[in-house]
N, C-alpha and C. Protein backbone atom coordinates (compact mmCIF):
# COMPACT_ATOMS: atom_id res chain seq x y z
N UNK A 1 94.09 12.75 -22.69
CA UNK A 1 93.02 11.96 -22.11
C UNK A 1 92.06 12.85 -21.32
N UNK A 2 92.64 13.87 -20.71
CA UNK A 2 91.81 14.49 -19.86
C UNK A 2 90.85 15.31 -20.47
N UNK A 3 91.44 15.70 -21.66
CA UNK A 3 90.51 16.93 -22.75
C UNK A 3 89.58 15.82 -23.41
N UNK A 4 89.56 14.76 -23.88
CA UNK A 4 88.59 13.66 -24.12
C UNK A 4 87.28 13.78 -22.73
N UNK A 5 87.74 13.57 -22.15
CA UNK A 5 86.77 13.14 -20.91
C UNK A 5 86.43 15.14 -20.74
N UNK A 6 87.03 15.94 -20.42
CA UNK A 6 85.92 17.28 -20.63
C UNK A 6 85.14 17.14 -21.64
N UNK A 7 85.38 17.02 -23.09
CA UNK A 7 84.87 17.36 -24.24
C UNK A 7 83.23 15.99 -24.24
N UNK A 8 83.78 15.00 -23.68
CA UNK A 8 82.74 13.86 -23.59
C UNK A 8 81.67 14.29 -22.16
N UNK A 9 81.74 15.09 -21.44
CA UNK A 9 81.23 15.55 -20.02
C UNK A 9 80.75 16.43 -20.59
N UNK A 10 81.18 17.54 -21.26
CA UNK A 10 80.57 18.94 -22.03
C UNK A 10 80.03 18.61 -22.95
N UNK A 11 79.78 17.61 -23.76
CA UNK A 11 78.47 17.26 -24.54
C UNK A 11 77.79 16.20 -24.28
N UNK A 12 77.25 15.30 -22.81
CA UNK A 12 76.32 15.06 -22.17
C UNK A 12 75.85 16.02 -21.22
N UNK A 13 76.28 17.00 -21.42
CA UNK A 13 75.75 18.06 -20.71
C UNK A 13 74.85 18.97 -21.43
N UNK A 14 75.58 18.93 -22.45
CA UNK A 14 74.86 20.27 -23.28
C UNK A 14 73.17 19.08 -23.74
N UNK A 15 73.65 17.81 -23.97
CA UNK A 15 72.35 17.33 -24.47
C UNK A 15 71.13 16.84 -23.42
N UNK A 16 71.77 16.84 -22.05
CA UNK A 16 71.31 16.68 -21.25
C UNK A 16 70.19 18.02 -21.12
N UNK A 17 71.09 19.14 -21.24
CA UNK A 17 69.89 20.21 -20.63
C UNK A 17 69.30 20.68 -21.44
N UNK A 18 69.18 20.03 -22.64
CA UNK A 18 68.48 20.54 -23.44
C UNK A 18 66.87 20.41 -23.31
N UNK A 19 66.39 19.14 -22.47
CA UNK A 19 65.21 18.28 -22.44
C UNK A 19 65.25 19.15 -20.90
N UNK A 20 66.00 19.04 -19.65
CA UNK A 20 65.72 19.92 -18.87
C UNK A 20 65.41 21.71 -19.21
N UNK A 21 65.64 22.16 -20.05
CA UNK A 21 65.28 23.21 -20.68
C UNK A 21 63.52 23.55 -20.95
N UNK A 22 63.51 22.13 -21.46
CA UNK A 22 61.74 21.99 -22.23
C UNK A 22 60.89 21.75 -20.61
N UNK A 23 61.33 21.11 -19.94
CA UNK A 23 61.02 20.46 -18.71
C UNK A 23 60.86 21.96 -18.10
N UNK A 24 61.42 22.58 -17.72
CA UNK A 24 61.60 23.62 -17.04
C UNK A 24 60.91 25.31 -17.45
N UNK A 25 60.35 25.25 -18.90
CA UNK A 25 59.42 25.94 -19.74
C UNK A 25 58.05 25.64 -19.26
N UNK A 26 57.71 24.67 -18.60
CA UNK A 26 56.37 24.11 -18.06
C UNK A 26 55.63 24.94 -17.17
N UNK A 27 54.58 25.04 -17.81
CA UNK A 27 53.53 26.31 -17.37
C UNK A 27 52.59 25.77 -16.38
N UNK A 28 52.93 24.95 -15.35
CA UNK A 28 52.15 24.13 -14.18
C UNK A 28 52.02 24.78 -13.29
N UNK A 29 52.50 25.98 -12.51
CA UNK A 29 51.85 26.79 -11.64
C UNK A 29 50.97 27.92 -11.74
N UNK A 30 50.48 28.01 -11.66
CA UNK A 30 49.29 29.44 -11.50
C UNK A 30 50.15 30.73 -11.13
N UNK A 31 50.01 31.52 -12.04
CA UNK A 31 50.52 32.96 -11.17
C UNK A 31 52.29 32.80 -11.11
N UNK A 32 52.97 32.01 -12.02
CA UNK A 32 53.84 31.60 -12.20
C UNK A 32 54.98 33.07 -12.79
N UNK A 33 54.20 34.04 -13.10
CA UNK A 33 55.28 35.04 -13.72
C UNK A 33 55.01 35.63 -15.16
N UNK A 34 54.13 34.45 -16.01
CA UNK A 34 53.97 34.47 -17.42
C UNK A 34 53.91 36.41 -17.56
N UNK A 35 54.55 36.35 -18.99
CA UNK A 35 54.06 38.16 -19.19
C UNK A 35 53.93 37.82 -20.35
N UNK A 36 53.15 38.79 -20.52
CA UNK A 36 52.45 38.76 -21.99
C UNK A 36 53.12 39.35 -22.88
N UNK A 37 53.22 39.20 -24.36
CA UNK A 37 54.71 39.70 -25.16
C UNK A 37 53.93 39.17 -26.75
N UNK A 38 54.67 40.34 -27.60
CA UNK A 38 54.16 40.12 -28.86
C UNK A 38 55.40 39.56 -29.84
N UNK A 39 55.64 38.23 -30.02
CA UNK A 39 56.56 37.93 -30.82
C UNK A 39 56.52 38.05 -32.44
N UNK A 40 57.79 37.73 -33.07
CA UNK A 40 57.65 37.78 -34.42
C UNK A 40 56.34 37.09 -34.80
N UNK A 41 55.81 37.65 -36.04
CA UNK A 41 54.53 37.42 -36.95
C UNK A 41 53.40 37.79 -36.34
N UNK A 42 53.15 38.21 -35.18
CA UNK A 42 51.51 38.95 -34.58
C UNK A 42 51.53 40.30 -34.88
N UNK A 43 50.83 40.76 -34.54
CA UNK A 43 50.65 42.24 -35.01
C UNK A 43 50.40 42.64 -33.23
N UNK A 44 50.44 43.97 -33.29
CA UNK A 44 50.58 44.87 -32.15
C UNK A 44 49.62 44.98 -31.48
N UNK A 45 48.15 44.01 -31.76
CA UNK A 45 47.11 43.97 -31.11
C UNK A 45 46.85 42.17 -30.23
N UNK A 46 47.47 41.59 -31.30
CA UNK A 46 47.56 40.37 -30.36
C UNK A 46 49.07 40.58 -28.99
N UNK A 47 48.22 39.71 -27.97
CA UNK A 47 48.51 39.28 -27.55
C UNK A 47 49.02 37.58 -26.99
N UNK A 48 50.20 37.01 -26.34
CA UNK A 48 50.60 35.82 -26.34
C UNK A 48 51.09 35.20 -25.09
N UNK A 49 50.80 34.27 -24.50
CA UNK A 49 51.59 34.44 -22.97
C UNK A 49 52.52 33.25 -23.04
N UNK A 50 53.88 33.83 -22.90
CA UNK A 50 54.75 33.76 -22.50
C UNK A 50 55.36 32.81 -21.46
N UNK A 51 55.30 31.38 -21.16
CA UNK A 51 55.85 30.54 -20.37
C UNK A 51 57.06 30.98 -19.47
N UNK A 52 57.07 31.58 -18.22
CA UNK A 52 57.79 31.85 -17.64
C UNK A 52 59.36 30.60 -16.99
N UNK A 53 60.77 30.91 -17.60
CA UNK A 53 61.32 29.63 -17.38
C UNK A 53 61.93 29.59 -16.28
N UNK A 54 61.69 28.50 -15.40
CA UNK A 54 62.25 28.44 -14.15
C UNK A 54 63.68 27.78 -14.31
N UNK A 55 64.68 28.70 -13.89
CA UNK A 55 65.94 27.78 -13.60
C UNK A 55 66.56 26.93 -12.50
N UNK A 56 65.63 27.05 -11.44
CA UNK A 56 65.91 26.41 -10.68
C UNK A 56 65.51 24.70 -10.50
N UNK A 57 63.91 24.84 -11.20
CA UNK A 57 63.58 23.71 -11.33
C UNK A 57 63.94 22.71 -13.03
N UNK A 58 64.79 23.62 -13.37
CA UNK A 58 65.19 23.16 -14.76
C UNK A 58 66.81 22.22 -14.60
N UNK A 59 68.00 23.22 -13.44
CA UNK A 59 68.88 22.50 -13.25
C UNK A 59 68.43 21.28 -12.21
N UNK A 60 67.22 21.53 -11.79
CA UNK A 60 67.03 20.29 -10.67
C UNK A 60 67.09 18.98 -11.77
N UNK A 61 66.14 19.17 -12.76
CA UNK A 61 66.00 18.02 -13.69
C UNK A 61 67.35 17.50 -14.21
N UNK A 62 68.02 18.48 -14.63
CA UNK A 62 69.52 18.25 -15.09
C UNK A 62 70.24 17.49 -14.09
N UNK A 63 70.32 18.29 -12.46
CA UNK A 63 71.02 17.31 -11.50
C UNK A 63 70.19 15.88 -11.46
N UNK A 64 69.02 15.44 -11.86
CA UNK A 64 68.33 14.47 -11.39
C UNK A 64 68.93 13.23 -12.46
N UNK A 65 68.65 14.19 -13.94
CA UNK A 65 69.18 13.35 -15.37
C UNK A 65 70.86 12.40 -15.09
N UNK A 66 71.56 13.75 -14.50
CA UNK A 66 73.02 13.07 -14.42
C UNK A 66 73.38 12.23 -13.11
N UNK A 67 72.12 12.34 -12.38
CA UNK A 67 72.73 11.71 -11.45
C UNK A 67 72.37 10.11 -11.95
N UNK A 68 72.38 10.00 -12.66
CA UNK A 68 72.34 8.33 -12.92
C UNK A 68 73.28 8.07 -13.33
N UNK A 69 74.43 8.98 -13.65
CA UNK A 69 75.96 8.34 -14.16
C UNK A 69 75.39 8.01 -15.48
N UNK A 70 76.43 7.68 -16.12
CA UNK A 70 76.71 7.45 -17.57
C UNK A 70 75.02 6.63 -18.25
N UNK A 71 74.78 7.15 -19.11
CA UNK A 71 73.44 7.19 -19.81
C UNK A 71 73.71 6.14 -20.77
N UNK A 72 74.56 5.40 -21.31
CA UNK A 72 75.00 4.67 -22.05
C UNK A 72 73.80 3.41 -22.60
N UNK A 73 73.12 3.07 -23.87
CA UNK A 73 72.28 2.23 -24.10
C UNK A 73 72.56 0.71 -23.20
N UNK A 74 71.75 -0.01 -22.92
CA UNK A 74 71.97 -1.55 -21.96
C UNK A 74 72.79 -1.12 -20.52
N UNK A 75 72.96 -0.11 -20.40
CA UNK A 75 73.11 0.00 -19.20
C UNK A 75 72.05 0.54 -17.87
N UNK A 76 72.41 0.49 -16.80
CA UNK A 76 71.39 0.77 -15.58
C UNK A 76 71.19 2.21 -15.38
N UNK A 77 72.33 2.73 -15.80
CA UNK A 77 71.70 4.28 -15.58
C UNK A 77 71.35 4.90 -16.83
N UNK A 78 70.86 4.44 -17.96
CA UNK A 78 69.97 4.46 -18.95
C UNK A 78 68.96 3.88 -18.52
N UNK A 79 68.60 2.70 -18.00
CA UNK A 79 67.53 2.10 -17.57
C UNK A 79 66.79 2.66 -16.87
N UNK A 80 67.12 3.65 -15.76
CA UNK A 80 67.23 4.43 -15.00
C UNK A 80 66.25 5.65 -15.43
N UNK A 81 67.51 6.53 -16.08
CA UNK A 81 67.33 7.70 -16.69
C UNK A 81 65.69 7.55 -17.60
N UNK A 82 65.48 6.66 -18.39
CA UNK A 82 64.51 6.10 -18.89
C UNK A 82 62.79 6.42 -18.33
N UNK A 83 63.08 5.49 -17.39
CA UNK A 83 62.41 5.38 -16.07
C UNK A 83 61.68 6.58 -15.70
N UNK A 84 63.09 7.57 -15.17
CA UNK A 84 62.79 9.29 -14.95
C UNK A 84 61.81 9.86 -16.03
N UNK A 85 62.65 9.90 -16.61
CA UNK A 85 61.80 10.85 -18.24
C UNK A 85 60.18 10.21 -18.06
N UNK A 86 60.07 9.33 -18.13
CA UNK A 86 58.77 8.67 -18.00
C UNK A 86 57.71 8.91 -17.41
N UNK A 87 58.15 8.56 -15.85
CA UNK A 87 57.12 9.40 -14.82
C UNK A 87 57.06 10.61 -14.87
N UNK A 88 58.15 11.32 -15.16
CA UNK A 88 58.14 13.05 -14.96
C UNK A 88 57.28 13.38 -16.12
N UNK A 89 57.19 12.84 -17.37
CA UNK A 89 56.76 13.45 -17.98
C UNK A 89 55.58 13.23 -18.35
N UNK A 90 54.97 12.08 -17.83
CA UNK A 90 53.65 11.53 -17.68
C UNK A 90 53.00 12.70 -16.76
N UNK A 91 53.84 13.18 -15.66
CA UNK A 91 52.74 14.29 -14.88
C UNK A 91 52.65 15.47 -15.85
N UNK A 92 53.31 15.47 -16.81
CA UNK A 92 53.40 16.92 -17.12
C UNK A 92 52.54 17.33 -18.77
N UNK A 93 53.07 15.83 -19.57
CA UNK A 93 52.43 15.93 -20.88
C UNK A 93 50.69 15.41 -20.49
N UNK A 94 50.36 15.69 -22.12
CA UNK A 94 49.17 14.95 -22.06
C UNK A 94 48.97 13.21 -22.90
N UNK A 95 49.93 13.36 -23.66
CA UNK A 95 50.50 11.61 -24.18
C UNK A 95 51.76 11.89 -23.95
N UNK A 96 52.10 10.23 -23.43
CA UNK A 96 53.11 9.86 -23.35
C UNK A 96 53.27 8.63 -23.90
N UNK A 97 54.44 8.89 -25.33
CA UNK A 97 54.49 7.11 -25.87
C UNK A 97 56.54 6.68 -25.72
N UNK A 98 56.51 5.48 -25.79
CA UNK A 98 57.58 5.18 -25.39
C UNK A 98 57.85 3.95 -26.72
N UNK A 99 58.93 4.83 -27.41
CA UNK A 99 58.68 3.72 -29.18
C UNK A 99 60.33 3.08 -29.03
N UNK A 100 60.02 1.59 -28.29
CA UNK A 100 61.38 0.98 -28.35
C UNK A 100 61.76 0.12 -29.69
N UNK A 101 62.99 -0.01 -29.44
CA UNK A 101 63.59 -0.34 -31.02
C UNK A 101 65.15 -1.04 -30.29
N UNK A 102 65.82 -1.37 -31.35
CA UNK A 102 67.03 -2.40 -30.84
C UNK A 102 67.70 -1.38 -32.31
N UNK A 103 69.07 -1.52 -32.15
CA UNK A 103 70.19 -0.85 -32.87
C UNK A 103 71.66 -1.24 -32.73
N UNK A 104 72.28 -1.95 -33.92
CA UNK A 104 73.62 -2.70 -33.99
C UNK A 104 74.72 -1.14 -33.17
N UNK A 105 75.00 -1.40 -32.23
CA UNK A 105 76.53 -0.43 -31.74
C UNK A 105 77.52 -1.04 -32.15
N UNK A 106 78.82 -0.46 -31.21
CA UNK A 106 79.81 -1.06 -31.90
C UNK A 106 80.28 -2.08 -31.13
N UNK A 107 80.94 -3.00 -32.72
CA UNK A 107 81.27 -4.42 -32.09
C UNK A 107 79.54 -5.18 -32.23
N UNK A 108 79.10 -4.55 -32.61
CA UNK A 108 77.65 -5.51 -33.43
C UNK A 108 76.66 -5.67 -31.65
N UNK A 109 76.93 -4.99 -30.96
CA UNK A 109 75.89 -5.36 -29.26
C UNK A 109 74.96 -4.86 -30.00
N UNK A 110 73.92 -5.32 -29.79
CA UNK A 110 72.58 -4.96 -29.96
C UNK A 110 72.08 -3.67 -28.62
N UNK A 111 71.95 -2.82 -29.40
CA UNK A 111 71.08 -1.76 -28.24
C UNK A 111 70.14 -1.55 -28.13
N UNK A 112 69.86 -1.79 -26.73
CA UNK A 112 68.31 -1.30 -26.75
C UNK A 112 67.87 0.19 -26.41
N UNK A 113 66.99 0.88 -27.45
CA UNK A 113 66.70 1.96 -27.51
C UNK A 113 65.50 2.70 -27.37
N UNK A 114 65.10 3.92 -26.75
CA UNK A 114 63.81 4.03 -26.40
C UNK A 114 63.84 5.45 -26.94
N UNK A 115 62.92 6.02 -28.03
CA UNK A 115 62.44 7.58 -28.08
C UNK A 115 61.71 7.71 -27.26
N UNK A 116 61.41 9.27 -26.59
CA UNK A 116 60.52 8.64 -25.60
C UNK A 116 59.53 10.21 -26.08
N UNK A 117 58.27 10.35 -26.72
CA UNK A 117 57.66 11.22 -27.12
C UNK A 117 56.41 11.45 -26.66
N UNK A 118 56.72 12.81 -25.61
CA UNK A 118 55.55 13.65 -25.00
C UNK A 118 54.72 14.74 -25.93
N UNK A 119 53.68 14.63 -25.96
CA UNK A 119 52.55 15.37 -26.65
C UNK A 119 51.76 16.23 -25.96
N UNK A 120 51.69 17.28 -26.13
CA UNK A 120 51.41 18.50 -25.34
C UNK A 120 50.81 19.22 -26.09
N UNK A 121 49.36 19.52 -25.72
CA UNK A 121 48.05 19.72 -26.45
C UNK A 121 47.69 19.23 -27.67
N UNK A 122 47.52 17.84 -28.02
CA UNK A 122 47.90 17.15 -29.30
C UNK A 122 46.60 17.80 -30.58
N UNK A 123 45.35 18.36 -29.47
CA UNK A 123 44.30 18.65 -30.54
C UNK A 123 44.84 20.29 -31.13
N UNK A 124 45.58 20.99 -30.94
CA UNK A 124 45.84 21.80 -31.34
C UNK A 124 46.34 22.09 -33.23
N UNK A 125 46.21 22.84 -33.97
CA UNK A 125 46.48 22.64 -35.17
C UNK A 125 47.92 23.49 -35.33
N UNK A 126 48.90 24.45 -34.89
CA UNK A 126 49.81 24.20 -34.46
C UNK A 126 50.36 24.37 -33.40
N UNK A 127 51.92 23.78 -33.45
CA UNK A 127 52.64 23.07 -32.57
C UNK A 127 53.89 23.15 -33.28
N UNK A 128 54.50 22.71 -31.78
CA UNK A 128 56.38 22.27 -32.39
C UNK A 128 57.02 21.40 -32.01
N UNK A 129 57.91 21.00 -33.28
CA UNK A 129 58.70 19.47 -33.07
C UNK A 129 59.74 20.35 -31.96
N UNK A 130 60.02 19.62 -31.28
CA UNK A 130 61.07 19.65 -30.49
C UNK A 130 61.85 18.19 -29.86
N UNK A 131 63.37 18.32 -30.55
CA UNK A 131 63.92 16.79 -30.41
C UNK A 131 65.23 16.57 -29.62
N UNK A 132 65.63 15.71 -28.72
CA UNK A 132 66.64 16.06 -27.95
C UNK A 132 67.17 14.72 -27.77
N UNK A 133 68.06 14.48 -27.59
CA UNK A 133 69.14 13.31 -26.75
C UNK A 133 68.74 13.25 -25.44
N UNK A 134 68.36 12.12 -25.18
CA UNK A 134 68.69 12.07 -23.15
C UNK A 134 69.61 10.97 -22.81
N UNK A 135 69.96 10.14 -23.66
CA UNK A 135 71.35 9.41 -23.22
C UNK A 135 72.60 9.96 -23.72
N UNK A 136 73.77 9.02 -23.40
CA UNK A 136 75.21 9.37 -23.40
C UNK A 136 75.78 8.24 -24.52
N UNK A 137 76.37 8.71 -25.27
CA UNK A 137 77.71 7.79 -26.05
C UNK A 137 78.25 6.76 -25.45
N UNK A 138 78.73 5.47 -25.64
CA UNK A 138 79.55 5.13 -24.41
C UNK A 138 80.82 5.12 -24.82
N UNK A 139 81.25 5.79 -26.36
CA UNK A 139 82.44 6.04 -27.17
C UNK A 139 82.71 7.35 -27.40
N UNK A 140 82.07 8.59 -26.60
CA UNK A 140 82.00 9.67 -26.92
C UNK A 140 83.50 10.46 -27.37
N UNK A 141 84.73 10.10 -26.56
CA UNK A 141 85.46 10.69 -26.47
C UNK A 141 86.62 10.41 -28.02
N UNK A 142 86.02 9.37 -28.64
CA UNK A 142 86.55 8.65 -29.32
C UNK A 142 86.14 8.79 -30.90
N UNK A 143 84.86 9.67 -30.79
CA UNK A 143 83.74 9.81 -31.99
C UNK A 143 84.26 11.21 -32.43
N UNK A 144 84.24 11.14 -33.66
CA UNK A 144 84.10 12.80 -33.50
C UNK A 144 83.00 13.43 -33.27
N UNK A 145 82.92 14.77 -32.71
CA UNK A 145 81.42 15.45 -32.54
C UNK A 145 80.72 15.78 -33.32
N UNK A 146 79.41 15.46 -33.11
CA UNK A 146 78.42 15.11 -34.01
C UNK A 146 78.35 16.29 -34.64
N UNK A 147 78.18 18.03 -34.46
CA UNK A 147 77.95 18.82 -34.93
C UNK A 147 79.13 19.67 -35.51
N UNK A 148 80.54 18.83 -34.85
CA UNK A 148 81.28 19.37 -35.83
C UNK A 148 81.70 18.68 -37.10
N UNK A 149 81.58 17.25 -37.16
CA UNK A 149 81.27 16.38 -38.35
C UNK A 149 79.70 16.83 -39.43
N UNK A 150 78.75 17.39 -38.81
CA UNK A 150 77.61 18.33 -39.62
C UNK A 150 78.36 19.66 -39.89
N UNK A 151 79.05 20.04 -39.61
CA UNK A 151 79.56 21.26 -40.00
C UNK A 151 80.44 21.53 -41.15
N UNK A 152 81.53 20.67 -40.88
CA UNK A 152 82.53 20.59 -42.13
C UNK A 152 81.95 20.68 -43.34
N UNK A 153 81.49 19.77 -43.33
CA UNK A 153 81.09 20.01 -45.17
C UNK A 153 80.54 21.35 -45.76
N UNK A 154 79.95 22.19 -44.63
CA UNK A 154 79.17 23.15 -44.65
C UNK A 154 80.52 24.57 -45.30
N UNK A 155 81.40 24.24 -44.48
CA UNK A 155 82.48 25.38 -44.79
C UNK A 155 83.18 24.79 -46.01
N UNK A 156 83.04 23.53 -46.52
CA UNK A 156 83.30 23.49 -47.74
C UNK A 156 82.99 23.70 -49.12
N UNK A 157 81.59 24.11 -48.51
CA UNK A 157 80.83 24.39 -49.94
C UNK A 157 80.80 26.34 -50.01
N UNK A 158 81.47 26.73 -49.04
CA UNK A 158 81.89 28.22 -49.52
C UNK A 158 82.92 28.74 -50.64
């Protein structure tokens, strides 16, 4: 029971900071650190700047995400958590849409569900998808894990 409840804690965690990760990449201060750096595909004359990542204000988001307790769809600290993502990211993106939808769980409850998709320089011609979880399972411990159920098949076709 107890390795259930780590393994269910260690992957609302990992999906948790994943969106505090993006959150925390945010280039909102001036004089913030950025260095300039030539990544794969430029050539040695371009230059690119570099989003300096703060970790301090990245686990803040993470402590802020979990402190709503269990993220679970129809519940209050989803309702919650929701909420957060919302305002925070309204200061930070330049659209913010919120595309709700309902989804049979188990035992047929209807869930209510929210993507919640920030757009950040939308006139630009490119850009990157970037996609993350911000709620919790409320069967996690009980499911198998999602990426090791994507995996299997993978070592079977060797």
């Amino acid at each position: 029971m107890l390795q259930a409840r780590v393994h269910c804690l260690t992957h609302s965690l990992i999906w948790t900071l994943i969106p505090a990760m993006i959150i925390g990449c945010s280039n909102q201060t001036p004089g913030s650190g950025n260095k300039p750096g030539t990544p794969a595909g430029t050539s040695a004359g371009q230059t690119v700047s570099v989003p300096h990542f703060n970790g301090e204000r990245a686990f803040g988001y993470l402590t802020a995400q979990t402190g709503f307790g269990p993220r679970s769809p129809n519940s209050p600290g989803h309702d919650a958590c929701l909420a957060y993502l919302h305002q925070k990211l309204r200061t930070l993106a330049d659209e913010v849409r919120l595309q709700e939808f309902t989804h049979p769980g188990y035992g047929g409850t209807m869930l209510r569900l929210t993507n919640v998709i920030a757009a950040f320089r939308p006139e630009a011609a490119s850009r990157i998808l970037l996609c993350a979880h911000w709620d919790t399972r409320p069967r996690a411990d009980q499911d198998l894990p999602s990426l090791g159920l994507a995996a299997h098949p993978a070592h079977r076709r060797r």
